[in-house]
Protein backbone atom coordinates (compact mmCIF):
# COMPACT_ATOMS: atom_id res chain seq x y z
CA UNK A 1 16.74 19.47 6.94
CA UNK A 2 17.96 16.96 4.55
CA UNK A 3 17.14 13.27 5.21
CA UNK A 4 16.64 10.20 2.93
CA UNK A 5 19.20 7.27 1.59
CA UNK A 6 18.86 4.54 -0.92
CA UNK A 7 18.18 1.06 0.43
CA UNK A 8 18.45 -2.19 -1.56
CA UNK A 9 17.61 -5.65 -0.22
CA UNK A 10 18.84 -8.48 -1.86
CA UNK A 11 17.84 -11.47 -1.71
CA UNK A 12 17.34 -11.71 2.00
CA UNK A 13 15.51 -14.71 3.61
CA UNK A 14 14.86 -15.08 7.79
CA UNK A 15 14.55 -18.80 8.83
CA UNK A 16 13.01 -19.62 11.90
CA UNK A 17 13.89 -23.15 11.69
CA UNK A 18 12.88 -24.58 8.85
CA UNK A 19 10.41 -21.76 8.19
CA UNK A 20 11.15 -19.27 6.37
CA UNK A 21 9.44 -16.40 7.02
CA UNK A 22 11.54 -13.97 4.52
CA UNK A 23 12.29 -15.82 1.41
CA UNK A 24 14.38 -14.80 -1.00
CA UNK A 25 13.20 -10.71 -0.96
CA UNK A 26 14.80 -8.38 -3.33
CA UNK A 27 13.53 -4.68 -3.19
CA UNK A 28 15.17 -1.39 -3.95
CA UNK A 29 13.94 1.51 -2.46
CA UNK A 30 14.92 5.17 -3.66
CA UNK A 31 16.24 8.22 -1.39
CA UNK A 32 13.26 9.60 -0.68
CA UNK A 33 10.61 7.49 -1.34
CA UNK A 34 7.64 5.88 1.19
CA UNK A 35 6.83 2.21 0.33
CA UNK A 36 4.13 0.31 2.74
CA UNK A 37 4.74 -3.35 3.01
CA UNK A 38 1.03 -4.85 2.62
CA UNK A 39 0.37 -8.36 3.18
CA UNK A 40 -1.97 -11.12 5.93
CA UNK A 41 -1.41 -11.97 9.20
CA UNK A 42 1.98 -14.53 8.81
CA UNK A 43 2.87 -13.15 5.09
CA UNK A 44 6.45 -11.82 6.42
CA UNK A 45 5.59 -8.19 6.50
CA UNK A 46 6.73 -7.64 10.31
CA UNK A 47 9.89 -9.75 10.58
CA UNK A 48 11.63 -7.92 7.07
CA UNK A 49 10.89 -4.54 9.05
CA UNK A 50 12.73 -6.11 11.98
CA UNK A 51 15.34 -7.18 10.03
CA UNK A 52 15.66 -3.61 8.37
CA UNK A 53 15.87 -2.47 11.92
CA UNK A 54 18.08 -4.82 13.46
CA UNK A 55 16.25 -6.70 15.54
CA UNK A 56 16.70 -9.91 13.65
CA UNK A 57 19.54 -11.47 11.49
CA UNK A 58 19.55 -12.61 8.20
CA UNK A 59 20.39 -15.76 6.88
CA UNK A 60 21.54 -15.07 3.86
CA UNK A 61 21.39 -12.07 1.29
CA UNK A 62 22.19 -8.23 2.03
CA UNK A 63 20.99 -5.48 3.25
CA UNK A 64 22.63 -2.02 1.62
CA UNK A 65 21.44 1.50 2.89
CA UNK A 66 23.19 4.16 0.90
CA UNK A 67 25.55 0.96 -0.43
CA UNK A 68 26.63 0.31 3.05
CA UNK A 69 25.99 -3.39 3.92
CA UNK A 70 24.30 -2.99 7.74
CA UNK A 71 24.12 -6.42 8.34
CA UNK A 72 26.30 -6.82 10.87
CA UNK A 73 25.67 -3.59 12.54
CA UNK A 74 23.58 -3.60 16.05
CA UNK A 75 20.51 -1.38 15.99
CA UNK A 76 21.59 1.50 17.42
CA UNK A 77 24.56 1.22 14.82
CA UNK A 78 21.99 1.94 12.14
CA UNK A 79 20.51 5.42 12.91
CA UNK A 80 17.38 4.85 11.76
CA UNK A 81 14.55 6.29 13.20
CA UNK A 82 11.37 4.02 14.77
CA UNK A 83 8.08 4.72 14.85
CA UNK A 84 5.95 2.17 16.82
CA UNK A 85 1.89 1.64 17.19
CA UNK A 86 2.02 2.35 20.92
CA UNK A 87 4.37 5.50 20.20
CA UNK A 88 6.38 4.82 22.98
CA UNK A 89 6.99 8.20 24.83
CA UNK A 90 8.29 8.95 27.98
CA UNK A 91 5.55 9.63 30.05
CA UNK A 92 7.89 11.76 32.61
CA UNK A 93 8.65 13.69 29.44
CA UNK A 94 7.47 17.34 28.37
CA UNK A 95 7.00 17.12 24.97
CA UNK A 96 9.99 18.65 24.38
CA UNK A 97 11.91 16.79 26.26
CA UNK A 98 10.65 13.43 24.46
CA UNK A 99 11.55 14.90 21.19
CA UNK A 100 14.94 16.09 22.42
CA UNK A 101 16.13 12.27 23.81
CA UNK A 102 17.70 11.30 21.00
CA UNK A 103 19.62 14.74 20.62
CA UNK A 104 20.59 14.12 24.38
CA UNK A 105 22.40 10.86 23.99
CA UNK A 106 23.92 11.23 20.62
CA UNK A 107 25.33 14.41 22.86
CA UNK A 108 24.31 17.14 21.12
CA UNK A 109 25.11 20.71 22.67
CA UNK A 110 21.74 22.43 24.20
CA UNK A 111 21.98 25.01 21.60
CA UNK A 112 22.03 22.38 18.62
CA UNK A 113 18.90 20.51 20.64
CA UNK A 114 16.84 23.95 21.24
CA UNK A 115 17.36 24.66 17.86
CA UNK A 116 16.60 21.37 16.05
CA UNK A 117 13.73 20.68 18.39
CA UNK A 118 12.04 23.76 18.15
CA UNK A 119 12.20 23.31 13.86
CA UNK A 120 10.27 19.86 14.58
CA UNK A 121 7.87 21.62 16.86
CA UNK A 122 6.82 23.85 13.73
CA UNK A 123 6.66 21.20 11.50
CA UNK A 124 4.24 18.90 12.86
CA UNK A 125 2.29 21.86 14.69
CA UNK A 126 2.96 21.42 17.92
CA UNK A 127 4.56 24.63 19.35
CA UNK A 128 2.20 25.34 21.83
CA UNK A 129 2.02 22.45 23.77
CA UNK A 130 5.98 21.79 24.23
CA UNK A 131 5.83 21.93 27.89
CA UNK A 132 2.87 19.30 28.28
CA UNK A 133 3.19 15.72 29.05
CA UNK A 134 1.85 12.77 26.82
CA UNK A 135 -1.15 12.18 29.06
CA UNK A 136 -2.50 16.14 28.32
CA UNK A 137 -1.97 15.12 24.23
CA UNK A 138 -4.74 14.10 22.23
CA UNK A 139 -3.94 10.53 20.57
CA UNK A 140 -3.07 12.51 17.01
CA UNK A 141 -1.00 14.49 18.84
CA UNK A 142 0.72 11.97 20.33
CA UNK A 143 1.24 10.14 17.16
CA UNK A 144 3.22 13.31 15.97
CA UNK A 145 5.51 13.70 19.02
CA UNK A 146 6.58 9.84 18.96
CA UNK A 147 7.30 10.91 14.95
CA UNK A 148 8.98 13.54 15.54
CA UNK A 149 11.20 12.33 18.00
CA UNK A 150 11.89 9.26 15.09
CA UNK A 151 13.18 11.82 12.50
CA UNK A 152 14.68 14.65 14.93
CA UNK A 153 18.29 13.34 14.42
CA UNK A 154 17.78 13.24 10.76
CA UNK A 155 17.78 9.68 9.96
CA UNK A 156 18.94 7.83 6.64
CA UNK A 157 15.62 5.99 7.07
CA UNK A 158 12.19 5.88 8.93
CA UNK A 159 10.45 2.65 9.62
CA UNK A 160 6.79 2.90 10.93
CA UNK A 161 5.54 -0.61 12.11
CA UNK A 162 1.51 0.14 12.03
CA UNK A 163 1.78 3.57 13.01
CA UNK A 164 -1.96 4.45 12.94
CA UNK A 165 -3.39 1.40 14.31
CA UNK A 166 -3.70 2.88 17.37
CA UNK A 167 -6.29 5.73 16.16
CA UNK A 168 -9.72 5.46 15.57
CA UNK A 169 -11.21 5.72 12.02
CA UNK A 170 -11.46 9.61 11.36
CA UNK A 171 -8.26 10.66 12.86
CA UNK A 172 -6.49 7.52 11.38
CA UNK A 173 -8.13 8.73 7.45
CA UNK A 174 -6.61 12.93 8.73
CA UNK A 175 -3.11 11.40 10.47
CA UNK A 176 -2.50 9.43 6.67
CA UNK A 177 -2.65 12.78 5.31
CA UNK A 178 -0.30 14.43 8.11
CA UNK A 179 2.34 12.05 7.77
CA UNK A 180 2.90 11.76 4.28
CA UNK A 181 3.13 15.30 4.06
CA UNK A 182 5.71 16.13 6.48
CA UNK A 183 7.38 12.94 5.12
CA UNK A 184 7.48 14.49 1.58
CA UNK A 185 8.44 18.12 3.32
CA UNK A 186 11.65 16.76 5.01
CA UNK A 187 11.96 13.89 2.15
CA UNK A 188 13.31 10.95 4.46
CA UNK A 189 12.95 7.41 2.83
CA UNK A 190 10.16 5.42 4.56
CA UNK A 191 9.38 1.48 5.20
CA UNK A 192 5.91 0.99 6.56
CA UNK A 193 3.79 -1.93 7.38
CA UNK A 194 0.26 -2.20 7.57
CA UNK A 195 -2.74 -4.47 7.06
CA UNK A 196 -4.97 -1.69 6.09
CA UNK A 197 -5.39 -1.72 2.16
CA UNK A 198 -6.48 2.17 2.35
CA UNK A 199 -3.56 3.51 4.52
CA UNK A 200 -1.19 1.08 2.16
CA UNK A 201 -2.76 2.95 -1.02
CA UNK A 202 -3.06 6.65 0.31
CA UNK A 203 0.42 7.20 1.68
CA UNK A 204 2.72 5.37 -0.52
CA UNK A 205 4.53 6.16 -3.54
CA UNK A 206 5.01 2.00 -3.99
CA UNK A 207 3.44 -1.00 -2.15
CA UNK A 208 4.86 -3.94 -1.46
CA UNK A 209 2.42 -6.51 -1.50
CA UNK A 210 3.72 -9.68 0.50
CA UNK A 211 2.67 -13.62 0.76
CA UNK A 212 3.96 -16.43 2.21
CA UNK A 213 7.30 -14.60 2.69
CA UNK A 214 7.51 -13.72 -0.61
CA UNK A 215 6.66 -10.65 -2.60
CA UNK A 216 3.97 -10.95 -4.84
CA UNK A 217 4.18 -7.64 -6.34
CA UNK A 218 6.12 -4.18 -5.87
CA UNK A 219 4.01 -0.97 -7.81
CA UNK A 220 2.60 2.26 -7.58
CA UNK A 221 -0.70 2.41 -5.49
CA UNK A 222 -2.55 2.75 -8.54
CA UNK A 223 -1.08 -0.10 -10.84
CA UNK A 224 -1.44 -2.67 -7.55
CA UNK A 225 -5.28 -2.04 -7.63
CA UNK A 226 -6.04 -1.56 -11.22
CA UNK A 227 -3.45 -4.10 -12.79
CA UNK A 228 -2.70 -7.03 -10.33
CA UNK A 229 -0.05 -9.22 -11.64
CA UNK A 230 -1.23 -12.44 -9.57
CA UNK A 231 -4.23 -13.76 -8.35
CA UNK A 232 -3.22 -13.32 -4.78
CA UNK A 233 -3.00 -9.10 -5.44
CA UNK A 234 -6.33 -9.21 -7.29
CA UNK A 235 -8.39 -10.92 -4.57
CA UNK A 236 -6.06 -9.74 -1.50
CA UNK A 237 -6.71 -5.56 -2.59
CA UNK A 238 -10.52 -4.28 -2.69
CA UNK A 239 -13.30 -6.01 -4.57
CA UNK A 240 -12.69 -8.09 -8.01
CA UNK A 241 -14.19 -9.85 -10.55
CA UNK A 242 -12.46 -12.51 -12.63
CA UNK A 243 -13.75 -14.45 -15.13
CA UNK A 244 -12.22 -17.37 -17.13
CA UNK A 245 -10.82 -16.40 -20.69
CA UNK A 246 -8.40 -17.50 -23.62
CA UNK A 247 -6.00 -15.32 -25.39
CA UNK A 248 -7.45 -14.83 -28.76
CA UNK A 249 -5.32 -12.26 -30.46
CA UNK A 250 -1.72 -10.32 -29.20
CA UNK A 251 -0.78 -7.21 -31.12
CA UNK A 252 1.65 -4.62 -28.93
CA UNK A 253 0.47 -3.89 -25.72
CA UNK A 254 -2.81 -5.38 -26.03
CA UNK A 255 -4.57 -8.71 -26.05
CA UNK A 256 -7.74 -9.82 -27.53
CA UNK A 257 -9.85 -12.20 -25.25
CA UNK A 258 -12.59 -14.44 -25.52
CA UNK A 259 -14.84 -14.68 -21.35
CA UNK A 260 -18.59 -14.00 -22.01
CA UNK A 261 -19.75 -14.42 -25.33
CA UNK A 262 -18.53 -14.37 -29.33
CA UNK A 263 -17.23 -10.76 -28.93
CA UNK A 264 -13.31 -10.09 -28.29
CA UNK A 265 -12.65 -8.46 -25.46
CA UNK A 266 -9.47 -5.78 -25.75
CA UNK A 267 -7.10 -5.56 -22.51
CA UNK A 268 -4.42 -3.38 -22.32
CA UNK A 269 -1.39 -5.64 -21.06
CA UNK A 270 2.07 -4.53 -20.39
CA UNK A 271 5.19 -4.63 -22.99
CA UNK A 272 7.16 -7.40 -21.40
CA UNK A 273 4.07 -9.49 -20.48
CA UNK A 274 5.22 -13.38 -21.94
CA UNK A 275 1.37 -14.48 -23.25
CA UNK A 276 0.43 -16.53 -25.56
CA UNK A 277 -2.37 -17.09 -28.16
CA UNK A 278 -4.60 -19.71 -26.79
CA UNK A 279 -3.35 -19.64 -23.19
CA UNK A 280 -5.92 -19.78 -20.67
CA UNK A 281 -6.10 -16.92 -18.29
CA UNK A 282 -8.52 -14.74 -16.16
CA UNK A 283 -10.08 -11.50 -17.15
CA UNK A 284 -9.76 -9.18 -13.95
CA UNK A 285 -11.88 -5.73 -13.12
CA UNK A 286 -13.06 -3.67 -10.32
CA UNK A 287 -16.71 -3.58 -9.72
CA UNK A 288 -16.29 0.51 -10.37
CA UNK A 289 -15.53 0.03 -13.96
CA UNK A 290 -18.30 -1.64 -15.70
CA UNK A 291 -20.80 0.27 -16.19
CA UNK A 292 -24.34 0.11 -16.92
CA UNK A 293 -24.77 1.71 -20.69
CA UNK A 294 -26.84 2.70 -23.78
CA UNK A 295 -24.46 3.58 -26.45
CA UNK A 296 -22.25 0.45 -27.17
CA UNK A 297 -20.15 2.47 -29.88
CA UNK A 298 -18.67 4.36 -27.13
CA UNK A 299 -17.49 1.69 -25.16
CA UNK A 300 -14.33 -0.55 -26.81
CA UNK A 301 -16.08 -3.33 -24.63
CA UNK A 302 -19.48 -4.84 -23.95
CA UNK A 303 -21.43 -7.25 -22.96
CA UNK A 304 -25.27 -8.26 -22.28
CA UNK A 305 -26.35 -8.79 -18.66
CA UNK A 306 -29.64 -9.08 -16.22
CA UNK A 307 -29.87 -7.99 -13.11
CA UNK A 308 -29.52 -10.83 -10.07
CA UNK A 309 -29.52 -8.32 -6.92
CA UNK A 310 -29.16 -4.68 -6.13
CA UNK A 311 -27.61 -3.82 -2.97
CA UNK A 312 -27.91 -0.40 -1.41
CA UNK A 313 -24.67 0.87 0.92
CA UNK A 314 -24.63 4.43 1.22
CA UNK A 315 -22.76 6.31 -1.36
CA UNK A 316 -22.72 3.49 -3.64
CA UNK A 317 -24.72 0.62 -5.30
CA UNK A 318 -23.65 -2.96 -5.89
CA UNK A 319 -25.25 -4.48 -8.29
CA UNK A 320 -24.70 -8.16 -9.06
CA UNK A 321 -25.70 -9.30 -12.95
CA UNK A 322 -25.49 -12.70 -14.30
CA UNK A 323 -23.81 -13.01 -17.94
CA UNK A 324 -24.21 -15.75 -20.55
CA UNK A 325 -23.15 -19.33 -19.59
CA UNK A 326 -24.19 -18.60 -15.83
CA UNK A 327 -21.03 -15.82 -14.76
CA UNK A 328 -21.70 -13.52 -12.28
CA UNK A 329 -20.27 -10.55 -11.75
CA UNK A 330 -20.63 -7.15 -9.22
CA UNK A 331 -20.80 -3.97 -10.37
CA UNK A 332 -21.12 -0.22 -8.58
CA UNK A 333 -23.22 2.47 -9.63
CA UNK A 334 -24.60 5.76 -8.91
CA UNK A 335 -27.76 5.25 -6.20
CA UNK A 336 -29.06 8.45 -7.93
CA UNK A 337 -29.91 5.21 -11.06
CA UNK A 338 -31.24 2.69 -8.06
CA UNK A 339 -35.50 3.74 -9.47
CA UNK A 340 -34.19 2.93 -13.12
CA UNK A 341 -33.08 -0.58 -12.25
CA UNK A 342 -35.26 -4.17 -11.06
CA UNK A 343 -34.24 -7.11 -10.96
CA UNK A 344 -34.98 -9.22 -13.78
CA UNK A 345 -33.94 -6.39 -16.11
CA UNK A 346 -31.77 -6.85 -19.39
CA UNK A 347 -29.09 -4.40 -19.27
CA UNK A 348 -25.98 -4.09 -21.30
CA UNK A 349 -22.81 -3.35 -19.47
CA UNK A 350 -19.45 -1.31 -21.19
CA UNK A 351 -16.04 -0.89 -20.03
CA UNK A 352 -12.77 0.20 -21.44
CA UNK A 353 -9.69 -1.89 -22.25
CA UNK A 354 -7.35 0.01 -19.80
CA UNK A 355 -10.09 -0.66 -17.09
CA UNK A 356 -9.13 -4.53 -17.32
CA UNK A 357 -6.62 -6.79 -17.45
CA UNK A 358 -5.97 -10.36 -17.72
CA UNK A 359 -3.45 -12.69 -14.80
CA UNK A 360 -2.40 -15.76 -15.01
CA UNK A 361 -4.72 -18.18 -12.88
């Protein structure tokens, strides 16, 4: 089963009057790959998946899939395959039957559907329940008929418009798992949207992090969370600290920064980054990587602290520490350390220079 296309948007924008909801959106996405558009409620996440599908028009820009402009084409025209929240299944359907549909009307012969169907059966484990209807499936199990009814016809491209937010917690955490995997196994390129930050950053090879119809930032899961280019990422994915600073220094690849104290602070920055020496900017890091030392010499950075508040949640501890010139920042730790620390203590906290990075504020 061989699946997947490249699709480039360029420059698109969707006006809605005089409101854009899409504005000016370039992204290339390569045969094969899943990207999950991430972004709040009104940032233009829904309506570029619509106009993927069809459902909208474009103003102005293009939309290529395998360097075929499907602009103008109707949504049937497109052949992609849909996956929706509600699923969407016949409920007068055996499962087979659901997953055969869209064999039955591209007219397919009943050897080609038994054949085809049956594969999809296999692959998302469902082989012994082809003869039940959606109202005998578990909710997981429904989730995998409605996807693989979406890739059955092998598709150029597979859109999933919150797929899991249907599911509760534990089977939504198990069904991230399922789908990536049989999305790798049959390698079909796939669009999702979201809101939830950990489905975004478990099942994506990029993320598309969108505002105010614009995106903000396209990256690998890990390189959204641990090197925002904009405030909006930093404060929009997990918890962050930021913390005023000036560029002190630039050598290749790294910058020298003045926040807390006298000391510089290193921060690994990328190649084509356009700083400056003296610019003001904002030193950025996740709460999980400070942490509470000894040894300064092992650390490239440091700083002196005291502790403000400890906060016990379960497998983790926040603990919130008040620097020189009254900053505060949060920090997690171990709760197997909670006995060593009171508040009021001096502590002295260390973190790497690839565990940072300064944006623009």
């Amino acid at each position: 089963m061989e699946m997947g296309a490249n699709l480039l948007l360029s420059n698109v924008t969707k006006l809605y009057k005089t409101f854009k909801a899409v504005d000016d959106v370039s992204i290339n996405i390569n045969k094969g790959e899943f990207l999950t558009i991430l972004g709040p409620s009104g940032s233009g996440k829904t309506s570029l998946l619509k106009l993927i599908a069809g459902f909208e028009k474009i103003n102005s820009g293009e939309i290529l899939l395998n360097k075929d402009n499907i602009e103008s084409k109707k949504p049937y025209e497109r052949n992609i395959g849909m996956l929706f929240q509600n699923y969407a299944l016949f409920p007068h359907m055996t499962v087979f039957q659901n997953i055969a549909y869209p064999l039955k009307i591209r007219k397919y012969s009943k050897v080609d559907i038994k054949k085809k169907v049956t594969e999809l059966l296999k692959l998302v484990d469902l082989e012994n329940v082809e003869e039940r209807y959606p109202k005998q499936l578990s909710g997981g199990q429904q989730q995998r008929v409605a996807l693989a009814r979406a890739i059955v016809f092998n598709p150029p491209l597979l859109l999933l418009d919150e797929p899991l937010g249907a599911l509760d917690k534990n089977l939504r955490q198990k069904m991230q798992l399922e789908i990536k995997h049989i999305q790798q196994k049959v390698g079909i390129t796939t669009i999702s949207v979201t809101h939830d930050q950990e489905e975004a950053l478990t099942m994506s090879d990029k993320v598309c992090i969108m505002n105010k119809g614009k995106v903000e930032q396209i990256d690998t899961p890990e390189r959204i969370y641990q090197r925002p280019k904009t405030r909006f990422v930093a404060e929009f994915i997990g918890e962050i600290n930021m913390v005023n600073c000036k560029i002190l220094r630039l050598e290749e690849e790294v910058a020298y920064v003045k926040a807390f104290d006298d000391n510089e602070i290193k921060v690994i920055i990328d190649h084509d980054s356009d700083y400056c020496v003296g610019q003001d900017m904002l030193l950025v890091f996740r709460p999980e990587n400070i942490a509470i030392i000894k040894d300064v010499s092992e650390w490239e950075n440091s700083c002196k602290a005291s502790i403000k508040e400890i906060i016990f949640v379960g497998d983790t501890l926040k603990v919130k520490v008040a620097i020189n010139k009254g900053i505060e920042v949060m920090i997690k730790a171990s709760p197997s350390i909670k006995d060593t620390l009171s508040i009021g203590n001096n502590i002295i906290l260390g973190w790497d220079s690839n565990n940072c990075t300064i944006i623009k504020d």
